[in-house]
N, C-alpha and C. Protein backbone atom coordinates (compact mmCIF):
# COMPACT_ATOMS: atom_id res chain seq x y z
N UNK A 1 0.86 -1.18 0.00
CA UNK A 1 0.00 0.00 0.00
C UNK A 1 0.89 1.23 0.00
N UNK A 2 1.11 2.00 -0.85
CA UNK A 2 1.61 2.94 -0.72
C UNK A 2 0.38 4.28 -0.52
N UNK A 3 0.76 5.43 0.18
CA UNK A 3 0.57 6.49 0.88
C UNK A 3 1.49 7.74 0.35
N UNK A 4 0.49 8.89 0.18
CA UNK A 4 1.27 10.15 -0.31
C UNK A 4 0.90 10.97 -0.10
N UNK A 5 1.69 12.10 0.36
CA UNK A 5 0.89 13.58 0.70
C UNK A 5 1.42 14.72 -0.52
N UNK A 6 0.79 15.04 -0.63
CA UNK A 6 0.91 16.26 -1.98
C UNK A 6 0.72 17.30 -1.81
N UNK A 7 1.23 18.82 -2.13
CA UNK A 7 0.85 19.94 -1.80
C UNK A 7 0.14 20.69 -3.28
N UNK A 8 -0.89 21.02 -3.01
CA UNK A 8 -1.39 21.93 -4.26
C UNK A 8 -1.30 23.02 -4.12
N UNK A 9 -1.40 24.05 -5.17
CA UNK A 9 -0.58 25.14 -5.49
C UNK A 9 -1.31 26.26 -6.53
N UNK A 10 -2.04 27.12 -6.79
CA UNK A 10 -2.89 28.18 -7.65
C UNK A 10 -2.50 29.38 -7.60
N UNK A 11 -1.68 30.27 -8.60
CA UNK A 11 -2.11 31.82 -8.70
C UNK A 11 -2.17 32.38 -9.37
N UNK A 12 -3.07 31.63 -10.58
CA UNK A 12 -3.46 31.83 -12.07
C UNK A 12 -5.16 31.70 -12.39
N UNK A 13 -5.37 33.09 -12.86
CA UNK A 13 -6.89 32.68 -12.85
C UNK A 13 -7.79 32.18 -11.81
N UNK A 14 -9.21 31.65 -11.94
CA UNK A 14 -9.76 30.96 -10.91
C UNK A 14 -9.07 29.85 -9.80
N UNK A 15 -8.07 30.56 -9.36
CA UNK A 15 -7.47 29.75 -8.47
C UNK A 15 -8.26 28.18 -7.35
N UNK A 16 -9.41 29.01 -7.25
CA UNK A 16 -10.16 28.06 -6.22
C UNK A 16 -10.96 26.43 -7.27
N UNK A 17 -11.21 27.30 -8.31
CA UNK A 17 -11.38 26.06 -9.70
C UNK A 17 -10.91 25.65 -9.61
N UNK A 18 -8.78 25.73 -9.99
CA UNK A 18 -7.87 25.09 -10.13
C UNK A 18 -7.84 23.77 -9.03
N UNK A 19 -7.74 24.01 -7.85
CA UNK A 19 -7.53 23.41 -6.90
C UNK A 19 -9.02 22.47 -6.69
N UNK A 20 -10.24 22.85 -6.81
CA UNK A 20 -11.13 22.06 -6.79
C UNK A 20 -11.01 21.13 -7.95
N UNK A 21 -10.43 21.46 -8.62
CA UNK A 21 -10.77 20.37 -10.04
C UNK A 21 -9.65 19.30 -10.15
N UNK A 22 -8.56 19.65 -8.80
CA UNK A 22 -7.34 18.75 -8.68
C UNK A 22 -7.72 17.77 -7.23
N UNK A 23 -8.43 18.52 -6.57
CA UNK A 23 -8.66 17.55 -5.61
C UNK A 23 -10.15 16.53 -6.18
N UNK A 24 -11.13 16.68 -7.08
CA UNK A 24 -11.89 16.04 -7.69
C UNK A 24 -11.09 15.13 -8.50
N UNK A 25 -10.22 15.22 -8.96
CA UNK A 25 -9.46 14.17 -9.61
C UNK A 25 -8.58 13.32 -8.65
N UNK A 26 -8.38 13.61 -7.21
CA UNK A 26 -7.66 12.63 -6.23
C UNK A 26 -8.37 12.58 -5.58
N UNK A 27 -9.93 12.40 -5.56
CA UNK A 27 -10.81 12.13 -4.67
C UNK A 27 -10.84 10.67 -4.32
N UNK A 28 -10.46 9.90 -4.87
CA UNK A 28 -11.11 7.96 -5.14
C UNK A 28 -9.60 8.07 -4.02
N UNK A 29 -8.59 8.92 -4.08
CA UNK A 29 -7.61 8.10 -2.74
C UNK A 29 -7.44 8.69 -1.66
N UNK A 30 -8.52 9.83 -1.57
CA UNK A 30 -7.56 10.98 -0.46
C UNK A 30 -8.42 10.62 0.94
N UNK A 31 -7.52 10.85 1.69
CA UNK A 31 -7.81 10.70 3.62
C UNK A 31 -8.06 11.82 4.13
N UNK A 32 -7.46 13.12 3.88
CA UNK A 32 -7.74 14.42 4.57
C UNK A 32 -6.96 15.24 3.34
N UNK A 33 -7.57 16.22 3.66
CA UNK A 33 -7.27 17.61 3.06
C UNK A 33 -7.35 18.94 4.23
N UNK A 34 -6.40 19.61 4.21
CA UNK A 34 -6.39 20.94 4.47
C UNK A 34 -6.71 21.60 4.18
N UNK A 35 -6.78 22.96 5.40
CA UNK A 35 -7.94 23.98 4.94
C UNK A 35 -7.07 24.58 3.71
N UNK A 36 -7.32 25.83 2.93
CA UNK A 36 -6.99 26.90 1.84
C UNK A 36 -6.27 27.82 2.83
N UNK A 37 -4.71 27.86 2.29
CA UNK A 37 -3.88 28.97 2.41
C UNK A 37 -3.85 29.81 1.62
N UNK A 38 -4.12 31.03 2.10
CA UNK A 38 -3.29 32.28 0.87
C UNK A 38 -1.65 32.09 1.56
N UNK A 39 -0.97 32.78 -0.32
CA UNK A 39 0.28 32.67 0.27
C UNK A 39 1.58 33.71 0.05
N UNK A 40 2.37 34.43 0.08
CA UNK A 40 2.96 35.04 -1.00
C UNK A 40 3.61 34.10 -1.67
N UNK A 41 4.47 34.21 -2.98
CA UNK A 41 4.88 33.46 -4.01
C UNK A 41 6.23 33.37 -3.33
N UNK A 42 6.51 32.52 -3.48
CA UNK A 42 8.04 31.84 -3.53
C UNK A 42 9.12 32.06 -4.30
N UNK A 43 10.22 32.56 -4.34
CA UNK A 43 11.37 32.10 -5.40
C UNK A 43 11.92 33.63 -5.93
N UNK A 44 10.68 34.74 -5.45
CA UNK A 44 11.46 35.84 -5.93
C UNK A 44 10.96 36.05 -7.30
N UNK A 45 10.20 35.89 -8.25
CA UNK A 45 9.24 35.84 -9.12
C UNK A 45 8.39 37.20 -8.90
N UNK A 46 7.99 38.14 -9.18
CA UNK A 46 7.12 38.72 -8.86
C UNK A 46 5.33 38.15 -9.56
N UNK A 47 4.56 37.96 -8.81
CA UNK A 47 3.23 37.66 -9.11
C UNK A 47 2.61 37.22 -8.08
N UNK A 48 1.59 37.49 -8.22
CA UNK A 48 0.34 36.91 -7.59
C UNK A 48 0.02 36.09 -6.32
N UNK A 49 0.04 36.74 -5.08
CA UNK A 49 -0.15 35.37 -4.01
C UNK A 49 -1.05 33.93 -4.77
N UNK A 50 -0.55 33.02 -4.11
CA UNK A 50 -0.88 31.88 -4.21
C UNK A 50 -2.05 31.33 -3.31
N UNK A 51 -3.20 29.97 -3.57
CA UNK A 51 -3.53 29.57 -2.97
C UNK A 51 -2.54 27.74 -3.02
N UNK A 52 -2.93 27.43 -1.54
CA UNK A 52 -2.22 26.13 -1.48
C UNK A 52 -3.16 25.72 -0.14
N UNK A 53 -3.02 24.30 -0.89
CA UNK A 53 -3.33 23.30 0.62
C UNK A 53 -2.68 21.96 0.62
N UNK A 54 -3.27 21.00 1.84
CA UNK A 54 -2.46 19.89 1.43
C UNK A 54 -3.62 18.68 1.21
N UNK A 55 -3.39 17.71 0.91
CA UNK A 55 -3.94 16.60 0.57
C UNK A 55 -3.43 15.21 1.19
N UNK A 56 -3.86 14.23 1.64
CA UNK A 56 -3.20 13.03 1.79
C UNK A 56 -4.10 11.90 1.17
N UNK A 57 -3.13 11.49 0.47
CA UNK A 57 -4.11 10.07 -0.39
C UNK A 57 -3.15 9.28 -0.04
N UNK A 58 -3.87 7.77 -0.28
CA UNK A 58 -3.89 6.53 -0.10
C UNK A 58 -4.01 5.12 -0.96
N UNK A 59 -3.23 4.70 -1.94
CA UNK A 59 -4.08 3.60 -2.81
C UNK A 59 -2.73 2.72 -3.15
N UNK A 60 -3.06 1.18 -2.41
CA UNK A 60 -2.37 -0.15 -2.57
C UNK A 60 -1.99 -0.41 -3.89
N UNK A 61 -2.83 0.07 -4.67
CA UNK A 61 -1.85 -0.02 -6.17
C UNK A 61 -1.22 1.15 -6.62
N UNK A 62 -1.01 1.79 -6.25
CA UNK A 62 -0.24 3.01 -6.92
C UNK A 62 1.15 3.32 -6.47
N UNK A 63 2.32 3.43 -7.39
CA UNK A 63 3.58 3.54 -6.81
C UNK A 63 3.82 4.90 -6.81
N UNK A 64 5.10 5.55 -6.14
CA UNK A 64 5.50 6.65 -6.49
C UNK A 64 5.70 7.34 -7.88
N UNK A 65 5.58 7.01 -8.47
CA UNK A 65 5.38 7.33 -10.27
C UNK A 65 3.87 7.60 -10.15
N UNK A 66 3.39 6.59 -10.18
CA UNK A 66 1.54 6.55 -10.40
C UNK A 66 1.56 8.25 -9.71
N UNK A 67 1.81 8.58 -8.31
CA UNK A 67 1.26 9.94 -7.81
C UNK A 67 1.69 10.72 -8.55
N UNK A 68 2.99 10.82 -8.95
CA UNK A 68 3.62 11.82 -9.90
C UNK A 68 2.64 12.06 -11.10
N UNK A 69 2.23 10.87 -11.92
CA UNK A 69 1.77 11.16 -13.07
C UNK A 69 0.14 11.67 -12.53
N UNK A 70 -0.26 10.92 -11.85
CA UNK A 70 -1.51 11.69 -11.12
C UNK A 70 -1.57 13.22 -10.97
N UNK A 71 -0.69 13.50 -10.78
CA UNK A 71 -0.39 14.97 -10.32
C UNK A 71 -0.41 15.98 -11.34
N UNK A 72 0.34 15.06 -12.63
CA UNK A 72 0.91 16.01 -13.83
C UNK A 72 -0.41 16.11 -14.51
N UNK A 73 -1.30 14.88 -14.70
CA UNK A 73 -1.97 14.64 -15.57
C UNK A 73 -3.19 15.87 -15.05
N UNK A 74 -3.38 16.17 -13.54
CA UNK A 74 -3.97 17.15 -13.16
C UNK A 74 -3.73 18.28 -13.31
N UNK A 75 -2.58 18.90 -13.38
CA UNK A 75 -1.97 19.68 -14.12
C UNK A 75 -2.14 20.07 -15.44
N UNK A 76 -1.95 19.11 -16.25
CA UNK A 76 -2.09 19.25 -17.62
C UNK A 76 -3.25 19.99 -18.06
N UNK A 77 -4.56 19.14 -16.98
CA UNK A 77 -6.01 19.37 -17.49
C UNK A 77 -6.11 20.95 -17.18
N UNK A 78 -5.79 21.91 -16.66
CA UNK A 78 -5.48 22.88 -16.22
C UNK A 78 -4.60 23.83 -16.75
N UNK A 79 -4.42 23.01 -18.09
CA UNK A 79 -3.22 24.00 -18.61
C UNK A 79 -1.78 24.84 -18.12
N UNK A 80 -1.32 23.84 -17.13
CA UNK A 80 -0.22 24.10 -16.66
C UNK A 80 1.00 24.03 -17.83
N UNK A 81 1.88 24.75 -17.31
CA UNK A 81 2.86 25.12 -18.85
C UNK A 81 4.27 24.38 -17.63
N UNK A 82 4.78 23.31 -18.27
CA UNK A 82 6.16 23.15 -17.92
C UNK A 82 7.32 23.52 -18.99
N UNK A 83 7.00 23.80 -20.13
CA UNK A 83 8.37 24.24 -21.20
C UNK A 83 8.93 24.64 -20.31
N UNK A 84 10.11 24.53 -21.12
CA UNK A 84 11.38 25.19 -20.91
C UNK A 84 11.55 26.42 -21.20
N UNK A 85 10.28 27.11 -21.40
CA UNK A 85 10.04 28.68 -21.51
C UNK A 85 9.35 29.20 -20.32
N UNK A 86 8.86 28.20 -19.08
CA UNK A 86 8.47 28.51 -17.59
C UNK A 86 9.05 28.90 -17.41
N UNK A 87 8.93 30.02 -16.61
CA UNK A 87 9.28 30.74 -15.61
C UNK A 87 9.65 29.62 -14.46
N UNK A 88 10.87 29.31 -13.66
CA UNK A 88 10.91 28.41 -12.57
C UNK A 88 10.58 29.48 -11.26
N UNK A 89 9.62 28.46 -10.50
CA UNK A 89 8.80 29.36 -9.71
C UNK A 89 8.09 30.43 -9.92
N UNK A 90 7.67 30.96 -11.01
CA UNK A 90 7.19 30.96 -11.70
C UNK A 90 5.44 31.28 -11.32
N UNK A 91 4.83 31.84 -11.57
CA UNK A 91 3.14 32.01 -12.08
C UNK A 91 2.47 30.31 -12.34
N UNK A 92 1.39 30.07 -11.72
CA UNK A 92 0.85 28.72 -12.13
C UNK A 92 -0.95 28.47 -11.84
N UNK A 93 -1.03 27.89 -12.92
CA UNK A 93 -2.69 27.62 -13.10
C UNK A 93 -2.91 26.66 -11.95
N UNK A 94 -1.81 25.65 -12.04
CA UNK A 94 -1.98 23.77 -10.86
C UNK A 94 -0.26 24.11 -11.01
N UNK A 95 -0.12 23.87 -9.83
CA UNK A 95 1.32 23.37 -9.02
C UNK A 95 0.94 21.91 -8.40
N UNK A 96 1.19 20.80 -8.31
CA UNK A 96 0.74 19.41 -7.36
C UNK A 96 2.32 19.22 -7.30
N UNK A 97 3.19 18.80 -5.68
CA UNK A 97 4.45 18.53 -5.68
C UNK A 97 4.13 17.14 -4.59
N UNK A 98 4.60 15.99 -4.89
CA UNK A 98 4.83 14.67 -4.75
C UNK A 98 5.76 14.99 -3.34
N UNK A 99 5.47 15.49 -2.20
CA UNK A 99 6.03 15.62 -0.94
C UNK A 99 6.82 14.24 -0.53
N UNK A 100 6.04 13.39 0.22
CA UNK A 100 6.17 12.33 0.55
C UNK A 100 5.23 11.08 0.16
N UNK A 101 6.22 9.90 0.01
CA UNK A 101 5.50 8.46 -0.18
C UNK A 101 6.25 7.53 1.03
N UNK A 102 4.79 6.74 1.21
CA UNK A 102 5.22 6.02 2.04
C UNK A 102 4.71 4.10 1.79
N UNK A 103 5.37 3.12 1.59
CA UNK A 103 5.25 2.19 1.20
C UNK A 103 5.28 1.14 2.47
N UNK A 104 4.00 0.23 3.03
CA UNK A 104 3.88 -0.39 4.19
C UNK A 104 4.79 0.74 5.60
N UNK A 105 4.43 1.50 5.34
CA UNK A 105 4.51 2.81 7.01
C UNK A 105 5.80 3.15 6.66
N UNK A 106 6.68 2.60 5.38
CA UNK A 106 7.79 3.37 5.75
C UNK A 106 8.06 4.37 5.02
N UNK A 107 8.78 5.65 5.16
CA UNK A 107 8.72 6.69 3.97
C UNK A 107 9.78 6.15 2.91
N UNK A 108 9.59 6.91 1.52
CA UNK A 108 10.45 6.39 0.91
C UNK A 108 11.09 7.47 0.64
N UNK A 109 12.91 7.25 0.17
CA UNK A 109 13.66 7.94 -0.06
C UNK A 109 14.22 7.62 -1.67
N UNK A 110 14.28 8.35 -2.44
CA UNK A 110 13.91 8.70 -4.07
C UNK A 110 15.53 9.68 -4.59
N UNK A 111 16.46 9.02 -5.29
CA UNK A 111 17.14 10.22 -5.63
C UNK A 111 16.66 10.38 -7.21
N UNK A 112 16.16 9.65 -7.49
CA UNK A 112 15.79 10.11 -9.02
C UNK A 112 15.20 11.28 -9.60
N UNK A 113 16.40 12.14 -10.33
CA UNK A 113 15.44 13.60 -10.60
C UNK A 113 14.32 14.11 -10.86
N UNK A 114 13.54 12.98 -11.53
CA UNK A 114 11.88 13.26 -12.12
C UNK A 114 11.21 13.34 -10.67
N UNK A 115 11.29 12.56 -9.89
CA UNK A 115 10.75 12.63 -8.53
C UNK A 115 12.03 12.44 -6.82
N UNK A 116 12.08 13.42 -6.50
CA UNK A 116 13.29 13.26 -5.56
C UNK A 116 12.07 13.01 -4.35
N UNK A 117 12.13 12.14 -3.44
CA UNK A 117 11.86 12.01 -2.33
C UNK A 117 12.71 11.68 -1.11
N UNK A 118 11.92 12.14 0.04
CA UNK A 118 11.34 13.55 0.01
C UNK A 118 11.35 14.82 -0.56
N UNK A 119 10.05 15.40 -1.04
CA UNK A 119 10.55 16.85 -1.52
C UNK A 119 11.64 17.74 -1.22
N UNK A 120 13.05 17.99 -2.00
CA UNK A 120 14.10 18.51 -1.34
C UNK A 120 13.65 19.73 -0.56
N UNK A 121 13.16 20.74 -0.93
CA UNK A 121 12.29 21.76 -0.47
C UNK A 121 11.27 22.02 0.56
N UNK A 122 10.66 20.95 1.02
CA UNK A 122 9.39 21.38 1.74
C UNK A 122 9.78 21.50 3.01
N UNK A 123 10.89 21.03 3.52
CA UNK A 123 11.45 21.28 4.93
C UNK A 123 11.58 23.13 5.32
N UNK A 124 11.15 23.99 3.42
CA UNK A 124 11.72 25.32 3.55
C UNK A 124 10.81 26.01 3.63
N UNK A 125 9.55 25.75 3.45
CA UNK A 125 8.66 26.31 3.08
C UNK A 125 7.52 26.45 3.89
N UNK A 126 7.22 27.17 4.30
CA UNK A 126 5.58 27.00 5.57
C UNK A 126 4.76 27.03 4.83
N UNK A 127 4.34 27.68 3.17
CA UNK A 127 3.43 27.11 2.91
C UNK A 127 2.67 25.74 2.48
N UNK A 128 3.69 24.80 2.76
CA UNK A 128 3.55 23.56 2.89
C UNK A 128 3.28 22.86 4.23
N UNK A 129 4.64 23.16 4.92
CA UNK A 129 4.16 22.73 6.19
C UNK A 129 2.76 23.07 6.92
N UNK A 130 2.10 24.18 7.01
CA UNK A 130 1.51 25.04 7.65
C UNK A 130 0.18 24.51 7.56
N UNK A 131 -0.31 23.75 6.21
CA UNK A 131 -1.23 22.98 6.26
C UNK A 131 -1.32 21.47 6.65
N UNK A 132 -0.22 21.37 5.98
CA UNK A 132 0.12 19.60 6.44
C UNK A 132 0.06 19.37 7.53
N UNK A 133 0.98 20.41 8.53
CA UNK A 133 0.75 20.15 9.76
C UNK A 133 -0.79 20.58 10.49
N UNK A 134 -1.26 21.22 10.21
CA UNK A 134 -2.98 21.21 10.27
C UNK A 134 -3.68 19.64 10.27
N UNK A 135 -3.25 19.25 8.88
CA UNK A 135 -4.02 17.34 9.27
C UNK A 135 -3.22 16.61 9.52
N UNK A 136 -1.42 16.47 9.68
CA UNK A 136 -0.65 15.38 10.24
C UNK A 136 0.58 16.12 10.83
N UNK A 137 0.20 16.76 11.75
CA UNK A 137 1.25 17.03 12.70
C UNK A 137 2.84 16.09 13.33
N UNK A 138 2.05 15.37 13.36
CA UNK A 138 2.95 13.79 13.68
C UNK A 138 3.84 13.42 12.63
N UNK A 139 3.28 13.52 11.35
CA UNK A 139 3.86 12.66 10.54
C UNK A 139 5.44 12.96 10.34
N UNK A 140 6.74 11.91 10.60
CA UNK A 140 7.88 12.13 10.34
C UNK A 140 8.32 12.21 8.99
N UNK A 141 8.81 13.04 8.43
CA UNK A 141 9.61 13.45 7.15
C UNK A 141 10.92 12.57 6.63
N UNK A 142 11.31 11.00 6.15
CA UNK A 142 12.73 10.83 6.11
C UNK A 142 13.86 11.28 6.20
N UNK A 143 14.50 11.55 7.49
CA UNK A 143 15.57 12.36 7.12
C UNK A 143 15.72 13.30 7.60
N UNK A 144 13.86 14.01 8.07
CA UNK A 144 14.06 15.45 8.10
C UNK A 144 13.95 15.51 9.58
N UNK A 145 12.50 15.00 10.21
CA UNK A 145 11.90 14.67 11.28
C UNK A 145 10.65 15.17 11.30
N UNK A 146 9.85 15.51 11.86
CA UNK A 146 8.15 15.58 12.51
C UNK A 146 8.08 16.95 11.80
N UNK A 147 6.44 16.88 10.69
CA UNK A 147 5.90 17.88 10.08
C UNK A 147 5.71 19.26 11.14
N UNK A 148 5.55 19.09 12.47
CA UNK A 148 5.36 20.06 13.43
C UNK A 148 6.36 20.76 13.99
N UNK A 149 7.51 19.93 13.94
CA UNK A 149 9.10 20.55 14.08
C UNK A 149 9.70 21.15 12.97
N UNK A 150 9.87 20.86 12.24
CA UNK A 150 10.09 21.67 10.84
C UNK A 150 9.32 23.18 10.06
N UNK A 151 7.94 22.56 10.99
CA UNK A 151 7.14 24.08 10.92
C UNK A 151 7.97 25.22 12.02
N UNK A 152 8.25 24.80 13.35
CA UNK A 152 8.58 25.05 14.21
C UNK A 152 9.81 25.83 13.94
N UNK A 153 10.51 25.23 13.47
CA UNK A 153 11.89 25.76 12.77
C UNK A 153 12.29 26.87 11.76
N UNK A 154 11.08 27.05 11.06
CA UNK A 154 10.93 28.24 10.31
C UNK A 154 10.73 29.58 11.16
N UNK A 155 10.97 30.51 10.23
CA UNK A 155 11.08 31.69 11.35
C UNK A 155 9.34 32.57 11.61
N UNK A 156 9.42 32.65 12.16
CA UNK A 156 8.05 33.14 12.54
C UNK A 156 7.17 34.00 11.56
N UNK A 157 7.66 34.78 10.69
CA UNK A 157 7.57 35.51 10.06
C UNK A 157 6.83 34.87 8.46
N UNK A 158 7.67 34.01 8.32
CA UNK A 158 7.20 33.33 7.41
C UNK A 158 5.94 32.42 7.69
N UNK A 159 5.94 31.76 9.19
CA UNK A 159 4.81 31.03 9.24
C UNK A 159 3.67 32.05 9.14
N UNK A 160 3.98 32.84 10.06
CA UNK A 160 2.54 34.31 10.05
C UNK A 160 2.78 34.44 8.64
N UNK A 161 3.15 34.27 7.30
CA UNK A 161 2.77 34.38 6.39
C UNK A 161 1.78 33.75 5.50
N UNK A 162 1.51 32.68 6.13
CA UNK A 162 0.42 31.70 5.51
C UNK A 162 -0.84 31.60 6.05
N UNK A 163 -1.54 32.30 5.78
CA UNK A 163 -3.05 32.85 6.41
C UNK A 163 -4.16 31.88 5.65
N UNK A 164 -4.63 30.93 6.45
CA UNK A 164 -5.83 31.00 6.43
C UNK A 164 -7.08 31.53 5.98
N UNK A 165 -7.57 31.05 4.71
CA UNK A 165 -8.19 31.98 3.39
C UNK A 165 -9.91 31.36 3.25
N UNK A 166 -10.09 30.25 3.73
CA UNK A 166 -11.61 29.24 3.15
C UNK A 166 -11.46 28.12 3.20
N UNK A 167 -11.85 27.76 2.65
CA UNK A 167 -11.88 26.04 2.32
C UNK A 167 -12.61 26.06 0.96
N UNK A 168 -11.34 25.44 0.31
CA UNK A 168 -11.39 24.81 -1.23
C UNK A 168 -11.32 23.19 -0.83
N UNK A 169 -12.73 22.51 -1.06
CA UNK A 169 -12.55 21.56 -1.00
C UNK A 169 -13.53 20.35 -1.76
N UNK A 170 -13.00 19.03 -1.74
CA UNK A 170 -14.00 18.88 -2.98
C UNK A 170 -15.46 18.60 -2.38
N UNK A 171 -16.15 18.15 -3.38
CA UNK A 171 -17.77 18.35 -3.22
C UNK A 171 -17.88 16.63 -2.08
N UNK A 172 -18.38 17.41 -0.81
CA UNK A 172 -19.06 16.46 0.02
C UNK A 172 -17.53 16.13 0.85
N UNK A 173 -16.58 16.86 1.06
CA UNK A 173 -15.29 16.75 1.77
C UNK A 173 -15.83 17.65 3.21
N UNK A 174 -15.72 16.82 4.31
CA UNK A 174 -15.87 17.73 5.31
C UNK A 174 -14.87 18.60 6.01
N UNK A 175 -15.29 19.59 6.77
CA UNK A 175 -14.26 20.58 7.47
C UNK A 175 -13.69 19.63 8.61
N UNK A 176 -12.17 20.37 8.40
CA UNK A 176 -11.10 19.23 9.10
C UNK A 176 -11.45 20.33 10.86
């Protein structure tokens, strides 16, 4: 049985579409979802706060690839642009990033560039943590340690940056 948490990502257009129409497509595996962050953008890019939340799905046949392509293929439908004419970090219709997998409880560790696991990044970012740790506080990171310590570790400033915006969630998903 493999297990995966994913972070979604909008600050293009109907952002709240975007994200509803990505968690309607990982509905058949997901366990919890997080509430809707606003966010500022990442990377030094100038554009558009972001919305983001997190997701955790679940499905015995699906490997770490399967989520990846799950992800892209949600993407795609959304008209997400990966050329090599993106902007990195960049403006985005669907962002979905393949955080963590976990195969019979254990996490897995990935150096392969198409999918590095754990996300090299998310240990940096509160707008990742900030929800995740909202529905799995507990959960240990390979490598890194506990989604709630790593939030912890960021500087304050940045966590007070991830505000609490609604709930984008899919149809008949209850409030966490």
């Amino acid at each position: 049985m493999t297990r995966a948490v994913l972070s979604l990502g909008s600050n293009i257009g109907d952002r709240e579409a975007h994200l509803r129409h990505a968690l309607d497509a990982l509905a058949p595996w997901t366990t919890a979802v997080s509430s809707t962050y606003a966010t500022a953008p990442w990377g030094g890019v100038s554009q558009d706060d972001f919305l983001n939340l997190v997701v955790a799905v679940d499905d015995p046949d699906a490997g770490p690839y399967d989520w990846l392509d799950r992800a892209q293929r949600a993407e795609r439908s959304r008209a997400r642009d990966r050329s090599a004419e993106a902007v990195r970090w960049g403006p985005r219709t669907l962002d979905i990033d393949v955080l963590t997998v976990e195969d019979a409880g254990e996490g897995m560790i990935n150096d392969d560039p198409l999918l590095l696991l754990p996300h090299p990044r998310l240990s940096e970012r509160a707008f990742v943590l900030v929800p995740w740790a909202e529905i799995e506080s507990e959960t240990t990171v390979p490598g890194r340690g506990r989604v709630a310590e790593l939030l912890a570790a960021l500087p304050a400033d940045e966590r007070d940056g991830v505000v609490r915006s609604g709930g984008t969630r899919s149809p008949g998903e209850p409030d966490q």
